[in-house]
N, C-alpha and C. Protein backbone atom coordinates (compact mmCIF):
# COMPACT_ATOMS: atom_id res chain seq x y z
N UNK A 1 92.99 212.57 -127.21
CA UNK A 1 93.15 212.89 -128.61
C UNK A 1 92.39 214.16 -128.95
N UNK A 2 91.49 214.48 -128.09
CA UNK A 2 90.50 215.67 -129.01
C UNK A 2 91.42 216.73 -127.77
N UNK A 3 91.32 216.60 -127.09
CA UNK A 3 92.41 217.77 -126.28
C UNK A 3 93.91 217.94 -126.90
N UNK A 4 94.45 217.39 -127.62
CA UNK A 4 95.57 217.09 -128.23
C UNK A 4 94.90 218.09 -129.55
N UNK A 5 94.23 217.58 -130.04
CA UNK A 5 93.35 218.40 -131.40
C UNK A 5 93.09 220.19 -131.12
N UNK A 6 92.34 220.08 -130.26
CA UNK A 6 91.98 221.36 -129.75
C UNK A 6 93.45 222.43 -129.34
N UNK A 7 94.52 221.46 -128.56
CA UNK A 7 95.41 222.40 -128.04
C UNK A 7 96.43 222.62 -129.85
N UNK A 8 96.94 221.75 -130.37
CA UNK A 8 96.86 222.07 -131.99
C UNK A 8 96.43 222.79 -132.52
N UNK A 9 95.06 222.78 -133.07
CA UNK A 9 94.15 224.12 -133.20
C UNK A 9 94.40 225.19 -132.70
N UNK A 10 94.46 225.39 -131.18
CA UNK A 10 94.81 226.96 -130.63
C UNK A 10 95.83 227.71 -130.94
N UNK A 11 96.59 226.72 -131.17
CA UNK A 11 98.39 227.12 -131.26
C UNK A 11 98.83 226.70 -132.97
N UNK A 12 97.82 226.51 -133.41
CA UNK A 12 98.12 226.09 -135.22
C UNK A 12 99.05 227.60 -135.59
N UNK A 13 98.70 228.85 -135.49
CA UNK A 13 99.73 229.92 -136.50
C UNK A 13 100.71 229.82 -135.34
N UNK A 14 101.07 229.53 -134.19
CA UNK A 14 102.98 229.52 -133.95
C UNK A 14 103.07 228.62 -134.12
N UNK A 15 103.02 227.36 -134.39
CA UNK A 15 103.39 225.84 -135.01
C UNK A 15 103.81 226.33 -136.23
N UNK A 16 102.68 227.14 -137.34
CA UNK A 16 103.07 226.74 -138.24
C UNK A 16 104.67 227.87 -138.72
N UNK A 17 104.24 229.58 -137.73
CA UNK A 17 105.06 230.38 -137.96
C UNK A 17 106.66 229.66 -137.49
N UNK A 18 106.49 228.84 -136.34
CA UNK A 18 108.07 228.33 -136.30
C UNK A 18 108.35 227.44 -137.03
N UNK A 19 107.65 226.89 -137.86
CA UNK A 19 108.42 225.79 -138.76
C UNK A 19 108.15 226.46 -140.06
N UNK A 20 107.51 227.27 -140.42
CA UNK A 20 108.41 228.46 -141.35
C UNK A 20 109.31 228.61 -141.42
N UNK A 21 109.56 229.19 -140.16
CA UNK A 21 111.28 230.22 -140.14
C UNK A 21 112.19 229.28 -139.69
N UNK A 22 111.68 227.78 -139.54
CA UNK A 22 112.83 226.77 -139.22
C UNK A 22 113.23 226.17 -140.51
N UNK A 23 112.36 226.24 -141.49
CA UNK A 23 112.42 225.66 -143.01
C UNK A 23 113.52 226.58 -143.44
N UNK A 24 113.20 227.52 -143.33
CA UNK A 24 113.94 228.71 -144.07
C UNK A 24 115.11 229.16 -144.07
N UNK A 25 115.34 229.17 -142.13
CA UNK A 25 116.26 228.90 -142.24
C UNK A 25 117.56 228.04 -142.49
N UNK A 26 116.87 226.67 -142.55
CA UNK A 26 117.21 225.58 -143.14
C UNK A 26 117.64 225.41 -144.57
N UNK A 27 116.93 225.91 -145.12
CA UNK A 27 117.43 226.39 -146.67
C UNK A 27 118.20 227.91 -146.81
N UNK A 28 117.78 228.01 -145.75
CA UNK A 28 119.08 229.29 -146.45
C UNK A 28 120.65 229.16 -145.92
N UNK A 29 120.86 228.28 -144.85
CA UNK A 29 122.05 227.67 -144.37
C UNK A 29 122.70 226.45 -145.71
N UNK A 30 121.31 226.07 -145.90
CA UNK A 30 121.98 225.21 -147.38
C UNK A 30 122.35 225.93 -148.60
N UNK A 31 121.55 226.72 -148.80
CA UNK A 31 122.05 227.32 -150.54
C UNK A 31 123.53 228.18 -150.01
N UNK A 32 123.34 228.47 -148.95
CA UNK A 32 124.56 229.14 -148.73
C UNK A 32 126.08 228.64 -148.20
N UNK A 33 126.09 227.33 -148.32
CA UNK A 33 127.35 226.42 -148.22
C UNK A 33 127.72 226.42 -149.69
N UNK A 34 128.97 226.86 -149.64
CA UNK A 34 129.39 226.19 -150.73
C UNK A 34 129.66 225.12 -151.18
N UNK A 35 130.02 224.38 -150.21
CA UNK A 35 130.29 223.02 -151.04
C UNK A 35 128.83 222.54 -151.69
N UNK A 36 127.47 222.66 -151.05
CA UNK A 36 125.83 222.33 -151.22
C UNK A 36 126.06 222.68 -152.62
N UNK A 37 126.22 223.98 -153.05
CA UNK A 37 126.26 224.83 -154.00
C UNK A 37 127.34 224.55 -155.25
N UNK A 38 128.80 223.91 -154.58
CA UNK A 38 129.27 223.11 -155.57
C UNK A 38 128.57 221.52 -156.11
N UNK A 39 128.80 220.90 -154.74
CA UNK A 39 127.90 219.38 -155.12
C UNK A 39 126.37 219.33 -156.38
N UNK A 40 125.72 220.99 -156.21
CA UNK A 40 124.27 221.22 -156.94
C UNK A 40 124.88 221.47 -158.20
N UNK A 41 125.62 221.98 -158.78
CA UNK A 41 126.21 222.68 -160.02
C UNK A 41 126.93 220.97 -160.32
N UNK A 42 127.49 220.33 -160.02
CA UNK A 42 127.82 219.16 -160.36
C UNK A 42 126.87 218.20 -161.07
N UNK A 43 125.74 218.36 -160.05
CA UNK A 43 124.59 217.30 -160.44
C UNK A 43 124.19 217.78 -161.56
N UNK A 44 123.84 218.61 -161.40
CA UNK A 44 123.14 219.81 -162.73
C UNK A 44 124.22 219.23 -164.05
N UNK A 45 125.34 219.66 -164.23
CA UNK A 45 125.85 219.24 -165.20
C UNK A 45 126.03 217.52 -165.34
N UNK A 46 125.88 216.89 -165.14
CA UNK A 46 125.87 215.55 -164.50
C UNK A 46 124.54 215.02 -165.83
N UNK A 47 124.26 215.80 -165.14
CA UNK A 47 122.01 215.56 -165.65
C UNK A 47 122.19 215.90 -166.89
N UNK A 48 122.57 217.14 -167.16
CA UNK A 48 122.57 217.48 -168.78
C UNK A 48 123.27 217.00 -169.32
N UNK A 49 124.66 216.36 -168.91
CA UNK A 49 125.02 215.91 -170.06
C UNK A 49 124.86 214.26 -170.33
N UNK A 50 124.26 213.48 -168.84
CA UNK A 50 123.56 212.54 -169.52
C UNK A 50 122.60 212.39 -170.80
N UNK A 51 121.53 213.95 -170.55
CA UNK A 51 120.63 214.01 -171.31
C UNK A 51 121.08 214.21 -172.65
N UNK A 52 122.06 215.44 -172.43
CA UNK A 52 122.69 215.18 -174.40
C UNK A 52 123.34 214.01 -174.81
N UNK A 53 123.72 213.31 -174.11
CA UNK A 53 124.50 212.04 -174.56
C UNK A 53 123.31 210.36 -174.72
N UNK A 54 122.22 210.85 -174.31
CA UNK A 54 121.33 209.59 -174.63
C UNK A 54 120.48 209.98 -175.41
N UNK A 55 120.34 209.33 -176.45
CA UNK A 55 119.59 209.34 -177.61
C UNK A 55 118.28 209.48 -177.05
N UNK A 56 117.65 208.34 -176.74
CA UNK A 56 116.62 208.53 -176.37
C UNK A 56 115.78 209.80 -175.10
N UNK A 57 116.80 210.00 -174.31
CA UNK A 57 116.39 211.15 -173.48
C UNK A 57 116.16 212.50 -174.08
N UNK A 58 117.00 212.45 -175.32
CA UNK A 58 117.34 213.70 -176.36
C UNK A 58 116.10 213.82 -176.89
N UNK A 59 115.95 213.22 -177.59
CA UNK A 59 114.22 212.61 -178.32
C UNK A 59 113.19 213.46 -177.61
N UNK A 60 112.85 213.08 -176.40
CA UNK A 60 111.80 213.27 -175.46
C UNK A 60 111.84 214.59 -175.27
N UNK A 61 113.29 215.08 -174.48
CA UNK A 61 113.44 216.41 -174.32
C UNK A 61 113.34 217.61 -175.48
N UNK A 62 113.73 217.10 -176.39
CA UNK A 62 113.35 218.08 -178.07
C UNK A 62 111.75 217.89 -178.34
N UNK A 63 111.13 216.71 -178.44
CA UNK A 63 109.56 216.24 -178.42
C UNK A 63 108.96 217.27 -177.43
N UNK A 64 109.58 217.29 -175.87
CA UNK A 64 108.90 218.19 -174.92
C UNK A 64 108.79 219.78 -175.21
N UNK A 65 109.58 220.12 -175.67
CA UNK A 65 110.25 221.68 -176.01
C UNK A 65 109.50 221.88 -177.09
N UNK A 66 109.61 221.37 -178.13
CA UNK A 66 108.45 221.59 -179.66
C UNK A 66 107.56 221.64 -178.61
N UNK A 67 107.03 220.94 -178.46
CA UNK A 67 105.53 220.94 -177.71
C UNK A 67 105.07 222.40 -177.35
N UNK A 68 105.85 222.32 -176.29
CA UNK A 68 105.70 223.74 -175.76
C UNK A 68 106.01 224.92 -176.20
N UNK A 69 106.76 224.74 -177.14
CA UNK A 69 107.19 226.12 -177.87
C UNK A 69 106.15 226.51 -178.94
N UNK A 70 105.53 225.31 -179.01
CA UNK A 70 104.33 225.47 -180.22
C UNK A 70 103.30 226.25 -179.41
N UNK A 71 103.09 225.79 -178.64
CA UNK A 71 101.73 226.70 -177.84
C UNK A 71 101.91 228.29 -177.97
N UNK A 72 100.75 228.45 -178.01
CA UNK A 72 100.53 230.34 -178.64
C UNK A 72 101.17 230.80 -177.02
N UNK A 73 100.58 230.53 -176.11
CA UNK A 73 101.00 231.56 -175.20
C UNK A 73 102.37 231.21 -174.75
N UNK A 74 103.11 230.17 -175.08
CA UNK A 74 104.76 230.65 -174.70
C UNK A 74 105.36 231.50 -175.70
N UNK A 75 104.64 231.25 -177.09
CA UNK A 75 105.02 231.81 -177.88
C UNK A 75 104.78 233.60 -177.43
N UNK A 76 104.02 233.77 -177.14
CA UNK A 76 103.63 235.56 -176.65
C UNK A 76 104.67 235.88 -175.71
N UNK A 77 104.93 234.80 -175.16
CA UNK A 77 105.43 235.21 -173.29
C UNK A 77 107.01 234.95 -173.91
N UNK A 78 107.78 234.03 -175.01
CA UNK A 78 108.88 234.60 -175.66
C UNK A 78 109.52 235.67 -176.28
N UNK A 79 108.38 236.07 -176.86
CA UNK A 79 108.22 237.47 -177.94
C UNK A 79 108.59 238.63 -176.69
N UNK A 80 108.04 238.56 -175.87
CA UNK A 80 107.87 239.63 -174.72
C UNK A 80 109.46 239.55 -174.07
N UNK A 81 109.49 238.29 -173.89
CA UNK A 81 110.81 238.16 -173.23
C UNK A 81 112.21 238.58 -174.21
N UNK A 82 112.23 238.42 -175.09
CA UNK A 82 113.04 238.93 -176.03
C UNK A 82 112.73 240.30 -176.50
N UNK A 83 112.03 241.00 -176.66
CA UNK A 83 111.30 242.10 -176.70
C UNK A 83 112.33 242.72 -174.82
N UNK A 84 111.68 242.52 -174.44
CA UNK A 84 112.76 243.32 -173.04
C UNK A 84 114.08 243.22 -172.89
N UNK A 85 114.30 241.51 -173.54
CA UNK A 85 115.77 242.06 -173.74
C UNK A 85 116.67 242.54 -174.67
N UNK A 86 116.19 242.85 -175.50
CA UNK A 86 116.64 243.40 -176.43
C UNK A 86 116.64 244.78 -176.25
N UNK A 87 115.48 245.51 -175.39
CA UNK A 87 115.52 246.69 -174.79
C UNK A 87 116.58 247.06 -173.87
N UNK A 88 117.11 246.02 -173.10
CA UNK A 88 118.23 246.58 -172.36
C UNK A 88 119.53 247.08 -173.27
N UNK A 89 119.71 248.03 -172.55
CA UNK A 89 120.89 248.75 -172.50
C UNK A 89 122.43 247.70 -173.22
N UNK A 90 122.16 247.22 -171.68
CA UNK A 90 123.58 246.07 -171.95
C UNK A 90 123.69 245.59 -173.67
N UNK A 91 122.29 244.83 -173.94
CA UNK A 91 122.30 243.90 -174.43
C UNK A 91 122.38 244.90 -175.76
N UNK A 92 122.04 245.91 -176.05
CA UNK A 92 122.31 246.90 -177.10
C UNK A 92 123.58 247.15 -177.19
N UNK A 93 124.22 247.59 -176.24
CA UNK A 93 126.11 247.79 -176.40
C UNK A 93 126.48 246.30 -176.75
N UNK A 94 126.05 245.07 -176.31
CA UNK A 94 126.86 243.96 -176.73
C UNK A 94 126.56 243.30 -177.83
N UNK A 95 125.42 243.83 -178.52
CA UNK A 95 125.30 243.53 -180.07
C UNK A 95 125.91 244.85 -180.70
N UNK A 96 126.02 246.23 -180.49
CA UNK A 96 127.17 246.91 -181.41
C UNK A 96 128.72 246.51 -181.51
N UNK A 97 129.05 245.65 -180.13
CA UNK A 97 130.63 245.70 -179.99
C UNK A 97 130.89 244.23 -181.15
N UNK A 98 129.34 243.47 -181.15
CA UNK A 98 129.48 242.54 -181.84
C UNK A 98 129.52 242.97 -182.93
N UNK A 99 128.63 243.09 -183.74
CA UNK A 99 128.59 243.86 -184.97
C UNK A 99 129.75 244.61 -185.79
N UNK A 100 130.42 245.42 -184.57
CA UNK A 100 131.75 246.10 -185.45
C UNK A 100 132.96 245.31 -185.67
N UNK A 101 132.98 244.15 -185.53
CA UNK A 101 134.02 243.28 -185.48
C UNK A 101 134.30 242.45 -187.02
């Protein structure tokens, strides 16, 4: 067991570097199937619209969001975020095309 320990130890960064790049590549063979990628977009909508359709999950999730939206620093880190986008380009041409309508 302590020779087992020790030879572990010696060899701990290529243990851990190949099961890095075995993870990785593991997930990147997954996000990149489509069907993974359809089946995920399924669940996803699946989930939300359980959540809008149960009262009580609704509750919690609006309760959670106040919460957090109340706090000063999402509040800064919104301001900012809207603040940049409103700076883009895009988003300037697609509120004039709105606007002239």
């Amino acid at each position: 067991s302590g020779i087992g320990f020790l030879f572990t130890y010696g060899f701990k960064d290529d243990i851990k570097e190949n099961i890095g790049s075995t993870g990785a590549e593991i997930t990147s063979r997954t996000l990149g199937d489509q069907e993974v990628q359809k089946q995920a977009r399924e669940l996803a909508r699946g989930v939300v619209y359980e959540l809008l359709n149960d009262d009580r999950a609704l509750e919690l999730t609006t309760s959670f969001l106040n919460d957090v939206l109340n706090r000063e620093y999402t509040r800064q880190a919104v301001l900012k975020l809207l603040g940049h986008v409103a700076s883009l380009e895009s988003t300037q041409t697609m509120l004039a095309d709105l606007f002239k309508r």
